[in-house]
N, C-alpha and C. Protein backbone atom coordinates (compact mmCIF):
# COMPACT_ATOMS: atom_id res chain seq x y z
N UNK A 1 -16.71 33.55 -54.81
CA UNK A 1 -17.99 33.83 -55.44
C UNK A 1 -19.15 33.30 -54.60
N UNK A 2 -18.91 31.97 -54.05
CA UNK A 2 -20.04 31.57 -53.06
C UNK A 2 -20.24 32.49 -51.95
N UNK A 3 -19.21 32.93 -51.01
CA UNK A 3 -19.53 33.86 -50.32
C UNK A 3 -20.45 35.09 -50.79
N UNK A 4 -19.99 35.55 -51.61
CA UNK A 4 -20.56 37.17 -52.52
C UNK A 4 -21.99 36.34 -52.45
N UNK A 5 -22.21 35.70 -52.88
CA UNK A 5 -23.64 35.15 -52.83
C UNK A 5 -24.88 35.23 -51.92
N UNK A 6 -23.63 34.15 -50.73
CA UNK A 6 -24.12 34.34 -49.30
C UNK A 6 -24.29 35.82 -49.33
N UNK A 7 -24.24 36.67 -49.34
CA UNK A 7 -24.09 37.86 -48.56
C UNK A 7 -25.08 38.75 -49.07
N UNK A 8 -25.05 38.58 -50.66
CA UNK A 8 -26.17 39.18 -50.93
C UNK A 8 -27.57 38.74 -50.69
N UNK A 9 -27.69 37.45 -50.58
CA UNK A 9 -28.54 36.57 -50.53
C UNK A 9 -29.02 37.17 -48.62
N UNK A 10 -28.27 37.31 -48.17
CA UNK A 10 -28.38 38.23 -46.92
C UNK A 10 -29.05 39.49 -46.95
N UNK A 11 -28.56 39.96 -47.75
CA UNK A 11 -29.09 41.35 -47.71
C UNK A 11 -30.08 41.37 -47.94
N UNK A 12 -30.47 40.53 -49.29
CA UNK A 12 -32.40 40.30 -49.67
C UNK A 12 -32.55 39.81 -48.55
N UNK A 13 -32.63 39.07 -48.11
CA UNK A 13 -33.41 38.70 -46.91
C UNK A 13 -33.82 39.44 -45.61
N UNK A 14 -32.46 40.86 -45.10
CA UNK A 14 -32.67 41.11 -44.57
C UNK A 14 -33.95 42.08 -44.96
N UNK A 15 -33.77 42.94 -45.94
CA UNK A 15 -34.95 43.53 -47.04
C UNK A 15 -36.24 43.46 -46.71
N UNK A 16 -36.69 41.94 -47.01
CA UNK A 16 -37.45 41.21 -46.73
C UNK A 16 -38.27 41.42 -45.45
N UNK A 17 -37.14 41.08 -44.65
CA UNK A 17 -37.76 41.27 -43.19
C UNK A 17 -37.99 42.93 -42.90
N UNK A 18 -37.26 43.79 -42.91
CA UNK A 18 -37.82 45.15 -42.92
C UNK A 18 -38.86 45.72 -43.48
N UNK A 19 -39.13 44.90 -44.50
CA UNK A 19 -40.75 44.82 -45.76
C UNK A 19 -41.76 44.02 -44.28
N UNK A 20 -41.70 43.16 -44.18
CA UNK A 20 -42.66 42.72 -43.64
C UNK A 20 -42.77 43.38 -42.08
N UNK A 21 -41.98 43.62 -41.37
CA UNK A 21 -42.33 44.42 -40.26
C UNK A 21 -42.99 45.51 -41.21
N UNK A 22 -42.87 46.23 -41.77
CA UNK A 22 -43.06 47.86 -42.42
C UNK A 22 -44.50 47.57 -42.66
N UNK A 23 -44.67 46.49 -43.00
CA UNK A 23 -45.82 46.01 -44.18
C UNK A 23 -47.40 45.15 -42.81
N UNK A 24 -46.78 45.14 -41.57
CA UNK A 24 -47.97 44.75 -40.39
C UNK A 24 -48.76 45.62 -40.31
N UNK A 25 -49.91 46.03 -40.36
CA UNK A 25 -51.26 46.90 -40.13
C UNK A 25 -50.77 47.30 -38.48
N UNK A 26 -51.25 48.65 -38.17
CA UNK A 26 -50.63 49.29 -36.72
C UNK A 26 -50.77 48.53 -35.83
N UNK A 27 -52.44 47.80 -36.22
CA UNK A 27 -52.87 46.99 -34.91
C UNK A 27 -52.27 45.70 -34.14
N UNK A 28 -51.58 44.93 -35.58
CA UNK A 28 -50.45 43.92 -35.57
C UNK A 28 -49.39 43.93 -34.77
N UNK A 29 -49.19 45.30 -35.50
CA UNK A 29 -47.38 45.85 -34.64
C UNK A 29 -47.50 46.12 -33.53
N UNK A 30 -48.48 46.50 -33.14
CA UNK A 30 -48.44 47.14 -31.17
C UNK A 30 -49.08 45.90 -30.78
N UNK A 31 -49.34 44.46 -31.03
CA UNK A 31 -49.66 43.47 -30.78
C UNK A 31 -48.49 42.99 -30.99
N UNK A 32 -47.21 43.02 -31.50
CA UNK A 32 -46.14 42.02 -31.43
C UNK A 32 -45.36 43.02 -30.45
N UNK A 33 -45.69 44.16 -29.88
CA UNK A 33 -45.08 44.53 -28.86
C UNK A 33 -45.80 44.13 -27.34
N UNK A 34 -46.65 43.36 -27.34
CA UNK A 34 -47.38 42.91 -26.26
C UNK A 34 -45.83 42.68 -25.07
N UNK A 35 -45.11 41.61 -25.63
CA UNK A 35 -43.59 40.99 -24.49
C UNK A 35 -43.31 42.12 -24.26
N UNK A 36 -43.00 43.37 -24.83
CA UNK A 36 -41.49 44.43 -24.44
C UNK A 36 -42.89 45.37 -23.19
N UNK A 37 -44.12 45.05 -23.64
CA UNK A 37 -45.22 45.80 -22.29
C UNK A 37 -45.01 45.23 -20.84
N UNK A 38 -44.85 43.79 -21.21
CA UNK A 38 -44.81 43.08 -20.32
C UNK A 38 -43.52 42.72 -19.28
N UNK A 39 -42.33 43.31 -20.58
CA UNK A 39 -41.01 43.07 -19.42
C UNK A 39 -41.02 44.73 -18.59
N UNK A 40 -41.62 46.04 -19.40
CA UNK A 40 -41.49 46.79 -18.60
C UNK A 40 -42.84 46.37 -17.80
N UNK A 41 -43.76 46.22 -17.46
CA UNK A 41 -44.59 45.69 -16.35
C UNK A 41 -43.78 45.48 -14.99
N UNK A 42 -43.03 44.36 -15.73
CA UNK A 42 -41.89 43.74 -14.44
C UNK A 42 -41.16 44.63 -14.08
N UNK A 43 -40.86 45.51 -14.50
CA UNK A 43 -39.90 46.64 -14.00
C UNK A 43 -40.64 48.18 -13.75
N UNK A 44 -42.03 47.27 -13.64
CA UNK A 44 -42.33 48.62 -12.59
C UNK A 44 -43.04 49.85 -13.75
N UNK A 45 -42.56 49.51 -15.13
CA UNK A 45 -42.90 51.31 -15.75
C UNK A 45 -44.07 50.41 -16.49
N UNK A 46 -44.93 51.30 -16.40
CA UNK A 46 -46.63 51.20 -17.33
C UNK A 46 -46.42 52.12 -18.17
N UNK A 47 -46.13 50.86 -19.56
CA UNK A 47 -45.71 51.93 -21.21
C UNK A 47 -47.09 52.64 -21.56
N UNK A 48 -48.37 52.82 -20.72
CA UNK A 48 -49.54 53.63 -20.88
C UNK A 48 -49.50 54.67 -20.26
N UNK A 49 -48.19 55.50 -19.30
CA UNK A 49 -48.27 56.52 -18.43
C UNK A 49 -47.26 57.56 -19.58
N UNK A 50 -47.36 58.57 -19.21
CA UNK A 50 -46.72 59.88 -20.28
C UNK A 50 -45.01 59.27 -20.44
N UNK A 51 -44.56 58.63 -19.39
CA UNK A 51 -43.23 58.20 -18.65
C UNK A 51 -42.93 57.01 -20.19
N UNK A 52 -44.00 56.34 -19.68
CA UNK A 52 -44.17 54.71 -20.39
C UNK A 52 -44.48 55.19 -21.72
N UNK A 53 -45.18 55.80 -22.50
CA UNK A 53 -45.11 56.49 -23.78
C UNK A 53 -43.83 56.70 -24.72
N UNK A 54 -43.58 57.58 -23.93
CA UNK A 54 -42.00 57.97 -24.52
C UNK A 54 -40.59 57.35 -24.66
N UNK A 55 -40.88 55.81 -22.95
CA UNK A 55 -40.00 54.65 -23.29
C UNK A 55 -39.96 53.98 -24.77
N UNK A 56 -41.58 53.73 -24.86
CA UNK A 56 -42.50 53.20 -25.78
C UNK A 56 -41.55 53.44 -27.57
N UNK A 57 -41.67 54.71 -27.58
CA UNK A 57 -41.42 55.88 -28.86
C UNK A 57 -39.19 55.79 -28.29
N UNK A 58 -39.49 55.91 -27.99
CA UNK A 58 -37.60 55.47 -27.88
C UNK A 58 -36.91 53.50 -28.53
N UNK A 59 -37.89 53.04 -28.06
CA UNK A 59 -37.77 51.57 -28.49
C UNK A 59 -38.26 51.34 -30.14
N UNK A 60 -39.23 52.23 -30.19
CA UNK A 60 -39.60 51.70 -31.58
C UNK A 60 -38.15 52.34 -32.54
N UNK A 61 -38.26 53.65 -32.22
CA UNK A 61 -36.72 54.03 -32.61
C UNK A 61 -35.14 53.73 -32.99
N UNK A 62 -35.85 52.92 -32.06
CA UNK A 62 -34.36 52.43 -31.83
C UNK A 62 -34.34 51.23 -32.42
N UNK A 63 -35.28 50.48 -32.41
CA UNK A 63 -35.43 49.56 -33.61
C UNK A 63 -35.20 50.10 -34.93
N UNK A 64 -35.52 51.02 -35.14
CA UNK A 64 -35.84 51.61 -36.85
C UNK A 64 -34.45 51.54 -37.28
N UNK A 65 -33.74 52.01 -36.01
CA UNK A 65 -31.98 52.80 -36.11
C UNK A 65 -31.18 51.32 -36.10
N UNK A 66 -31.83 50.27 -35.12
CA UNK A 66 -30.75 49.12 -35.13
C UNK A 66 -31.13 48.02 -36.99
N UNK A 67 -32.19 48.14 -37.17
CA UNK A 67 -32.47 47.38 -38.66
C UNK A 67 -31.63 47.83 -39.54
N UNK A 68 -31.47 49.15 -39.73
CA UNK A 68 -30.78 49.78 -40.61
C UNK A 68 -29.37 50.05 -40.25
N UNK A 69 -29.16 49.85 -39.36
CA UNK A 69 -27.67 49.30 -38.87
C UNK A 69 -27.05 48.25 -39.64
N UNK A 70 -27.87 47.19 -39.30
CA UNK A 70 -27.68 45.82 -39.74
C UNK A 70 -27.58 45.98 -41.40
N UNK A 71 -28.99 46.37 -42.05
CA UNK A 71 -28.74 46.75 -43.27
C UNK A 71 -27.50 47.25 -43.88
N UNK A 72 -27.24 48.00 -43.09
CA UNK A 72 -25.37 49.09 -44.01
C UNK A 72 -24.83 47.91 -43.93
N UNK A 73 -24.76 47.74 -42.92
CA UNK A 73 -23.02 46.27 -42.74
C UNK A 73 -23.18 45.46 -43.63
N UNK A 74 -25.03 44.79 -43.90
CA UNK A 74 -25.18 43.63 -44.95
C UNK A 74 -24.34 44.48 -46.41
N UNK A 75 -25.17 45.48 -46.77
CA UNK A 75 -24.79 46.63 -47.79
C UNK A 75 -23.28 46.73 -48.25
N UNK A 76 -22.26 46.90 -47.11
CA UNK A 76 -21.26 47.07 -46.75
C UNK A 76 -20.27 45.60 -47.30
N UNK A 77 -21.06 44.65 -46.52
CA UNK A 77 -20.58 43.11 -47.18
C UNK A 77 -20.78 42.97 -48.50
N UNK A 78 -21.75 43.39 -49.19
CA UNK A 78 -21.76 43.21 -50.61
C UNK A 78 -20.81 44.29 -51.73
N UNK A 79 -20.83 45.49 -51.26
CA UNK A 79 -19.87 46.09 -52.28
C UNK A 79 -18.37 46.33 -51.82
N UNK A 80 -18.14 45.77 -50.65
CA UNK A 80 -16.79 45.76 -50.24
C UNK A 80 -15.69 44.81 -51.45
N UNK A 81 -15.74 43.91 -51.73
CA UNK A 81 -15.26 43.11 -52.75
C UNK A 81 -14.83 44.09 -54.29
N UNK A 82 -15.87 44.88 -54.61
CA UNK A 82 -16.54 45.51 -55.62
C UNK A 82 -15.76 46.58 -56.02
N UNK A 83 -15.73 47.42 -55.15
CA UNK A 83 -15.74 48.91 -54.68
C UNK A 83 -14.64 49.03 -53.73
N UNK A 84 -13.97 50.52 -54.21
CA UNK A 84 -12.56 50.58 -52.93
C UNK A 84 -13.25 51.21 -51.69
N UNK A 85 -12.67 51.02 -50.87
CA UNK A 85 -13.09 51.35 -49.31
C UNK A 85 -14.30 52.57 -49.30
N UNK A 86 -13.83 53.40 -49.99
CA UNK A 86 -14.16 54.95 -49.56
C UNK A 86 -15.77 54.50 -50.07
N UNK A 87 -15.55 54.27 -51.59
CA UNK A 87 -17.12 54.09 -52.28
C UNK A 87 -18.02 52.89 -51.67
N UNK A 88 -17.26 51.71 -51.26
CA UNK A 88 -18.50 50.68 -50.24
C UNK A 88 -18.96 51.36 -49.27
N UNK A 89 -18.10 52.53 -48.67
CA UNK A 89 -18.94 53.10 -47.14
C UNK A 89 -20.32 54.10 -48.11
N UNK A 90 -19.65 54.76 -49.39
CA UNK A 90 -20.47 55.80 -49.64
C UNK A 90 -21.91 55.02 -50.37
N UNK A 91 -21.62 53.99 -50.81
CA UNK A 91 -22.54 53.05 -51.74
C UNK A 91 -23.71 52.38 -50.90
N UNK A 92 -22.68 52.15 -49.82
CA UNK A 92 -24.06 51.61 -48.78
C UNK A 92 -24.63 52.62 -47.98
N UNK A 93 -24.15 53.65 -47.62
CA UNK A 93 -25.23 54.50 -47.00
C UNK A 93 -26.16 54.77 -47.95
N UNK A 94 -25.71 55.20 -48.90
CA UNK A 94 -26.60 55.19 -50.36
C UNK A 94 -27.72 54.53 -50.49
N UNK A 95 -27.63 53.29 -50.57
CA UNK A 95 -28.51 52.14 -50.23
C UNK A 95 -29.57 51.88 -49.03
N UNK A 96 -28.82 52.16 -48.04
CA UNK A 96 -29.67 52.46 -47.19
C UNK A 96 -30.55 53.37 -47.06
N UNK A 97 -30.42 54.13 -46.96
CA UNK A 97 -30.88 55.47 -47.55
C UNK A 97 -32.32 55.80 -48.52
N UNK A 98 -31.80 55.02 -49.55
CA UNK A 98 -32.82 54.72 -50.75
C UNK A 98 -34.12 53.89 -50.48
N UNK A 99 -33.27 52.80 -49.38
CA UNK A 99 -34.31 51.87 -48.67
C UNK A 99 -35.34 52.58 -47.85
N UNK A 100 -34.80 52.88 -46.92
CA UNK A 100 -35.46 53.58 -45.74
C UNK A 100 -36.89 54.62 -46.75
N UNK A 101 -36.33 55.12 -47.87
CA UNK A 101 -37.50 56.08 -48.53
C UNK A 101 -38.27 55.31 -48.76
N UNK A 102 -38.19 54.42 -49.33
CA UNK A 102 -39.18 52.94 -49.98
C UNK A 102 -39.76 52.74 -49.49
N UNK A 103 -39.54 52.41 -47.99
CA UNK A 103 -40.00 51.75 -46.90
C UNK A 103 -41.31 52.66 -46.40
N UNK A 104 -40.57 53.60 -45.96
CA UNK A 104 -41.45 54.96 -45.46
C UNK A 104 -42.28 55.46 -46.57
N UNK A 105 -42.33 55.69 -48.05
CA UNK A 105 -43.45 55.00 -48.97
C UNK A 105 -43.91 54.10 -48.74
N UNK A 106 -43.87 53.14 -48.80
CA UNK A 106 -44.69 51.53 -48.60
C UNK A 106 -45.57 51.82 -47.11
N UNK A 107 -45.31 52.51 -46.39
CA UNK A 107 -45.71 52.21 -45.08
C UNK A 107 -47.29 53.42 -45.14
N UNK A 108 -47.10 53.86 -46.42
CA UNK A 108 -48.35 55.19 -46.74
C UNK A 108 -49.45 54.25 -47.03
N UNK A 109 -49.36 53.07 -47.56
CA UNK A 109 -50.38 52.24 -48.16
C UNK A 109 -50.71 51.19 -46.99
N UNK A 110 -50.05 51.34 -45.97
CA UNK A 110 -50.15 49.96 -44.87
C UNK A 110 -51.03 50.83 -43.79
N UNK A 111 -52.73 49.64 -43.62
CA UNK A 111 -53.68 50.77 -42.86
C UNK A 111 -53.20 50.63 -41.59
N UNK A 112 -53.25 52.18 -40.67
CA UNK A 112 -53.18 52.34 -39.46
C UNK A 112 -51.15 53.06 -39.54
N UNK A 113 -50.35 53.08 -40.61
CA UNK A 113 -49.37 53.12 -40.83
C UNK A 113 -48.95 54.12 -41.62
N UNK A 114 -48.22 55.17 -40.82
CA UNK A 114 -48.02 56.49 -42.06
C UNK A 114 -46.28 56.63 -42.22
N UNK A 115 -46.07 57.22 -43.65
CA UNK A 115 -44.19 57.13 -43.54
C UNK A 115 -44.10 58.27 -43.15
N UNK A 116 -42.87 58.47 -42.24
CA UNK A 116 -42.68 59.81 -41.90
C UNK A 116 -41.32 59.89 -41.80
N UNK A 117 -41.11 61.21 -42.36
CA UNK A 117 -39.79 61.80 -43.16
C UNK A 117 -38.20 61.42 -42.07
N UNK A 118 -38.84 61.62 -40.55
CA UNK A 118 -38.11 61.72 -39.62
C UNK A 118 -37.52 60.45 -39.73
N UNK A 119 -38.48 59.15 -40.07
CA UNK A 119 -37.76 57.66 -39.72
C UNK A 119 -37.28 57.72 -40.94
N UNK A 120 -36.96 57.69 -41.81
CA UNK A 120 -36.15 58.00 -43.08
C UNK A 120 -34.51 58.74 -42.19
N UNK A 121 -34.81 59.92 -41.64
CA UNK A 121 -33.38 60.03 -41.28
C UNK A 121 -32.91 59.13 -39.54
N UNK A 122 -33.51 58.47 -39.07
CA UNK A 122 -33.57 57.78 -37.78
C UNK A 122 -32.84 56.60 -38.69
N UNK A 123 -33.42 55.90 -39.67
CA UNK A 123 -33.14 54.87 -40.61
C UNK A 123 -31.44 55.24 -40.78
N UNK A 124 -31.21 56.27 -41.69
CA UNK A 124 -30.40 57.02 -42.49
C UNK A 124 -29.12 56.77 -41.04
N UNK A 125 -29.39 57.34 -39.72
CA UNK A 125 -28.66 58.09 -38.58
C UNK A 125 -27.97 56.43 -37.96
N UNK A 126 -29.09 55.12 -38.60
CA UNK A 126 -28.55 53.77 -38.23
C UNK A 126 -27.37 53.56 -39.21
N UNK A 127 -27.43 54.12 -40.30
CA UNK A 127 -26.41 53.15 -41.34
C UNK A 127 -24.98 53.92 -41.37
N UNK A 128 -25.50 55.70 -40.93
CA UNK A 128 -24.29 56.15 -40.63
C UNK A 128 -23.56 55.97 -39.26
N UNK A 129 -23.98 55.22 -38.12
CA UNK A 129 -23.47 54.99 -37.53
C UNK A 129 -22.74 53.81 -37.30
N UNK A 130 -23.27 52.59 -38.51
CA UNK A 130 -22.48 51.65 -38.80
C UNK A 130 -21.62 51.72 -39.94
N UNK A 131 -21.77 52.91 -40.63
CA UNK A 131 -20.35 53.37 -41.20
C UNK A 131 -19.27 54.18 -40.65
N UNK A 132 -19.53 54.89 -39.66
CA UNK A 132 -18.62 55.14 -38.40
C UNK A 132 -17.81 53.80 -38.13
N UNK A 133 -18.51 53.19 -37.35
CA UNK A 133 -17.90 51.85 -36.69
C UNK A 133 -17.02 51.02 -37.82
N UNK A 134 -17.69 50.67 -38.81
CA UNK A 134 -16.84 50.18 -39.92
C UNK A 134 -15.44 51.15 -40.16
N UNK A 135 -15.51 52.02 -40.14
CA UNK A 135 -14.54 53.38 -40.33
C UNK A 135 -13.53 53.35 -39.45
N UNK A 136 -13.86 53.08 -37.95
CA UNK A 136 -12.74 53.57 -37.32
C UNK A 136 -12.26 51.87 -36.48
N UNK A 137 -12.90 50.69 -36.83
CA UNK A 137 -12.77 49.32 -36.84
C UNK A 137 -11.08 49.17 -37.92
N UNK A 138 -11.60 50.03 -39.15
CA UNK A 138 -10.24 49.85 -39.81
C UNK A 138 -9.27 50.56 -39.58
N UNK A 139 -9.16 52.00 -39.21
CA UNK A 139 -8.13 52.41 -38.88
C UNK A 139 -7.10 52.06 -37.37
N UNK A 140 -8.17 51.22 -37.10
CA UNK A 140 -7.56 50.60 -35.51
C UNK A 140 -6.82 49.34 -36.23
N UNK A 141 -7.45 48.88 -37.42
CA UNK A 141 -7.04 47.55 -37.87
C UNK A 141 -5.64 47.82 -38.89
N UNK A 142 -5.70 49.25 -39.15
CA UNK A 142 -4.70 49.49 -40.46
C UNK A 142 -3.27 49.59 -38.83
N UNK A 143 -3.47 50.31 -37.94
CA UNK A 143 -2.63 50.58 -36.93
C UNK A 143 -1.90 49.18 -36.37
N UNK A 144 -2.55 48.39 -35.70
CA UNK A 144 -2.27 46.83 -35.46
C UNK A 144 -1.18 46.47 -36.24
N UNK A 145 -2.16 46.44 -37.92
CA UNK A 145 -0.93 45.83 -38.64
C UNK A 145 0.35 46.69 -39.44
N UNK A 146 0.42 48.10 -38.95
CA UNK A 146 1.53 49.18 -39.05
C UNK A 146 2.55 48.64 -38.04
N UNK A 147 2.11 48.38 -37.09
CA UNK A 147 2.62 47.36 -35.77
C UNK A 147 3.68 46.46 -35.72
């Protein structure tokens, strides 16, 4: 039961933190990307050239996709106990899912910040890919111990 705790107690938190990135005014957020300007600097690409733009728009992305990664698995840790295999994978994409809409609402009211439908499935495309991995983690794990 303490664990189940831990875990959910995880998941709010991670929540949390996806609220408050979501929830920075635009001007904030491309100000806490000042370092990732600066390591491509060092490597030569200026994220202000058409080149450097689109690095730019791939990273934020890919952030959107790795949060919500993290999210399923937290998701994943909490109704695994709960729920037989099939329904924790289907429960937490679910979840995720539901989040990511919230979020991308919430982000309509945050100035300089609009939700858009696409990061909803970028969100969505993170949690199914950590239900992949969860997915075929066990059938490698059910094989081992067929073994």
């Amino acid at each position: 039961m303490k664990k189940q705790r831990i875990r959910i107690v995880l998941l709010i938190a991670w929540m949390i933190i996806i609220f408050l990135f979501s929830h920075q005014p635009a001007e904030i957020s491309n100000q806490n990307n000042e370092f990732i300007v600066y390591l491509f600097n060092l490597l030569g690409i200026d994220l202000h050239s058409a080149f450097g733009e689109l690095i730019d728009f791939i990273i934020r992305k890919a952030a959107h996709f790795t949060e919500y990664f993290i999210l399923y698995i937290l998701f994943y840790n909490v109704f695994k106990d709960y729920k037989s295999f099939s329904k924790s994978l289907i429960y937490s994409l679910i979840g995720v899912f539901l989040y990511a809409c919230t979020d991308e609402f919430h982000q309509l009211f945050v100035p300089g910040r609009t939700g858009k439908p696409v990061d909803v499935l970028i969100d969505t495309a993170g949690g199914l890919t950590a239900l992949t991995v969860i997915y075929i983690v066990s059938i490698f794990k059910k094989r081992a111990f067929a073994q």
